[in-house]
Protein backbone atom coordinates (compact mmCIF):
# COMPACT_ATOMS: atom_id res chain seq x y z
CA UNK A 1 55.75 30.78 28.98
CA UNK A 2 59.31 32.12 28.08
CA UNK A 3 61.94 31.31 30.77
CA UNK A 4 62.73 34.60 30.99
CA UNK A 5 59.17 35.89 32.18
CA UNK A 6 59.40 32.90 35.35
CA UNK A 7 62.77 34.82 35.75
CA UNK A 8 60.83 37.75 36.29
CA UNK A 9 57.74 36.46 37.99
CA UNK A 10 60.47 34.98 40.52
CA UNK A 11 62.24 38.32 41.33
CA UNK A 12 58.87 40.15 42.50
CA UNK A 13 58.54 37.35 44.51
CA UNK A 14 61.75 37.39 46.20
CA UNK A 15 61.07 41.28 46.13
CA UNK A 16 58.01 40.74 48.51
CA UNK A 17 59.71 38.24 50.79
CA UNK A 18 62.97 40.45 51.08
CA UNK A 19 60.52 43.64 51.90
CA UNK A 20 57.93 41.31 54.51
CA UNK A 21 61.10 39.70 56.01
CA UNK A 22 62.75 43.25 56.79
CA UNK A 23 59.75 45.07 58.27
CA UNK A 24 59.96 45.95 61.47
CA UNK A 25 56.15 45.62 61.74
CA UNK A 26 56.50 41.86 61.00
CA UNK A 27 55.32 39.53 58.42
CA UNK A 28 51.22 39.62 59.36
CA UNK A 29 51.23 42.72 57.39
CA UNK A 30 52.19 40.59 54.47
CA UNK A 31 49.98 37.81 54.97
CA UNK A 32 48.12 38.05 51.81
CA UNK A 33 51.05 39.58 50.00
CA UNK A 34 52.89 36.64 51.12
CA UNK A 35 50.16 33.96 50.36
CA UNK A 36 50.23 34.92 46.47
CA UNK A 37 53.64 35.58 46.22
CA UNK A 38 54.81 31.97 47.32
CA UNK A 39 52.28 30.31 45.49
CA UNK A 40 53.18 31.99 42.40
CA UNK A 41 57.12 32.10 43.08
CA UNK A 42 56.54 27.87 43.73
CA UNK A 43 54.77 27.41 40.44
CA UNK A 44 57.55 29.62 38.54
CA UNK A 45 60.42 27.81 40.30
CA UNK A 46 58.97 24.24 38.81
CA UNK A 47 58.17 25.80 35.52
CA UNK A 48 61.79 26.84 35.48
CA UNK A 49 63.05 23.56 36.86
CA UNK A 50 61.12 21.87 34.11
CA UNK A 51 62.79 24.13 31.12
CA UNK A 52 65.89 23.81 32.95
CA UNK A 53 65.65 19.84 32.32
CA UNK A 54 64.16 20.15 29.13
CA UNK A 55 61.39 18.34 29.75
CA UNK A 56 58.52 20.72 29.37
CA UNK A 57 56.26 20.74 26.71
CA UNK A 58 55.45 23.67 24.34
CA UNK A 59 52.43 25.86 25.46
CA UNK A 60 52.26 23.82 29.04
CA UNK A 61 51.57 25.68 31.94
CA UNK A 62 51.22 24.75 35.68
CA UNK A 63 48.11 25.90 37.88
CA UNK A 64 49.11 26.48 41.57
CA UNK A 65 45.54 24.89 42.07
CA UNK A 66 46.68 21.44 41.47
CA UNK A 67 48.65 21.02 44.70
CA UNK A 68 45.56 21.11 46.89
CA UNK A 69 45.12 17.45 45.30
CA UNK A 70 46.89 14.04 46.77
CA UNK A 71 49.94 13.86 45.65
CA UNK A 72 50.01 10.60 43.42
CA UNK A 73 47.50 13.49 41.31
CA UNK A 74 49.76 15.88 41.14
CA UNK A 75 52.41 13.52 39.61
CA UNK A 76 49.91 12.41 37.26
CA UNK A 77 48.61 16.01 36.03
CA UNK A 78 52.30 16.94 35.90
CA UNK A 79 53.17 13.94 33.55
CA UNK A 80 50.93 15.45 31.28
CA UNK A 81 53.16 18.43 31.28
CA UNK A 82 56.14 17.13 30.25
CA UNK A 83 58.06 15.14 27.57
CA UNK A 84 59.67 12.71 29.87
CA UNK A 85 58.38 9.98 33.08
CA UNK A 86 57.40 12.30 35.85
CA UNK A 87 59.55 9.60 38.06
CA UNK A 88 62.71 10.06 36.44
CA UNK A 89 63.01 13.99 37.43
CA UNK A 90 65.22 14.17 40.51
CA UNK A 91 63.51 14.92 43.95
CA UNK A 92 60.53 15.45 41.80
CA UNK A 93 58.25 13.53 44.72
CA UNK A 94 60.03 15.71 47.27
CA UNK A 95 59.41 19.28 45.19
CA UNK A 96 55.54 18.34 44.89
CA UNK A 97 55.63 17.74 48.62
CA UNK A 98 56.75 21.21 49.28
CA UNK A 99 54.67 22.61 46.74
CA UNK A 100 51.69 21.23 48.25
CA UNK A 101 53.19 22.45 51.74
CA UNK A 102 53.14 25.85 50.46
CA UNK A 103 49.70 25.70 48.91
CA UNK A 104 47.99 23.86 52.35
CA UNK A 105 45.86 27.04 53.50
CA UNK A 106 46.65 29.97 51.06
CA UNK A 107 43.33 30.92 50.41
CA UNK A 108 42.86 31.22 53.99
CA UNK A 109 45.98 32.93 54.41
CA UNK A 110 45.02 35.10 51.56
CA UNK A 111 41.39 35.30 52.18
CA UNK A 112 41.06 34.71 55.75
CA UNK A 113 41.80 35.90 59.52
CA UNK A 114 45.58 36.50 60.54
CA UNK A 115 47.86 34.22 60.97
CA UNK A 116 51.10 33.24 62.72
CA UNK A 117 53.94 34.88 62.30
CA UNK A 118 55.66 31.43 62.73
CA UNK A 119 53.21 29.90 60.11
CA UNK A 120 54.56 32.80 57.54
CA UNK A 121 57.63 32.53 58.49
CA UNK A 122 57.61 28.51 58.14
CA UNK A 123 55.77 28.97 54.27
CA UNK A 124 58.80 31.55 53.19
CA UNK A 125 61.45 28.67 54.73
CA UNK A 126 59.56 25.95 52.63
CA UNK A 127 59.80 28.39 49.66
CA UNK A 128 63.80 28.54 50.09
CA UNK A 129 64.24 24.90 50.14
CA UNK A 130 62.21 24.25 47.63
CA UNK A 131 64.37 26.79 45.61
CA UNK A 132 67.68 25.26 46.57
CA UNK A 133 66.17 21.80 45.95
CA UNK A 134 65.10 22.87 42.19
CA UNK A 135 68.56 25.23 42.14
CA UNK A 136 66.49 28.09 39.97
C-alpha cells in the first residue's frame, strides 16, 4: 500500500480517538469503535515506519492478526516483510511489544461485554507511545 493511504488510514484513527476521548459520555461508548481503530491505526503506524526506513518490500502487507502470536513469531513473519534483518530496525522488539499490547483482547473488546474505561483508556496510551516510538 501507498504511504499516503496509511497517512489516511491513520487520520480516521486519530479522528475516532480525538472524538471517544472528548465525549462527555466516556470512552465505553467507543469500545468497539476504539478496538478497530487502534488495531488498524497500530498496523498503519508500522507499515509507515517500515517505508519510512525503506525496508519494506513491494506488495507486503501486515495483518493485525499476527500479534496475537509470541513474539519471537512476530519477528519472524515480519522478516519476511522486509528487505533488511528484522533485528537491525530500532526498538523494533519494543514496537512488536506494544503492538501485541494493543491487540491482547480486541476481539473481545470489539465483540464482547463492556469494558473499563481504564482498560480503553490504557489501549489509546499504548497507541501514543507506540506512535512517538515509530515517530509517524
Amino acid at each position: 500500500m501507498r504511504r499516503e493511504r496509511h497517512e489516511e488510514a491513520l487520520k480516521e484513527v486519530l479522528d475516532e480517538i480525538e472524538v471517544a476521548l472528548n465525549d462527555k459520555n466516556g470512552l465505553l461508548m467507543h469500545q468497539r469503535r476504539l478496538a478497530f481503530s487502534l488495531s488498524l491505526g497500530a498496523v498503519n503506524l508500522l507499515e509507515l515506519y517500515f517505508h519510512k526506513l525503506d525496508v519494506m518490500k513491494e506488495g507486503s502487507k501486515i495483518d493485525h492478526t499476527w500479534f496475537k502470536r509470541k513474539k519471537e513469531r512476530v519477528l519472524e513473519i515480519l522478516q519476511k516483510q522486509i528487505t533488511s534483518p528484522i533485528k537491525s530496525l530500532e526498538k523494533i522488539d519494543e514496537v512488536v511489544e506494544i503492538i501485541c499490547r494493543i491487540e491482547l483482547k480486541r476481539d473481545d473488546l470489539a465483540y464482547g461485554a463492556p469494558a473499563s474505561e481504564t482498560v480503553l483508556q490504557d489501549k489509546i496510551n499504548l497507541f501514543f507511545k507506540l506512535k512517538e516510538i515509530v515517530k509517524c
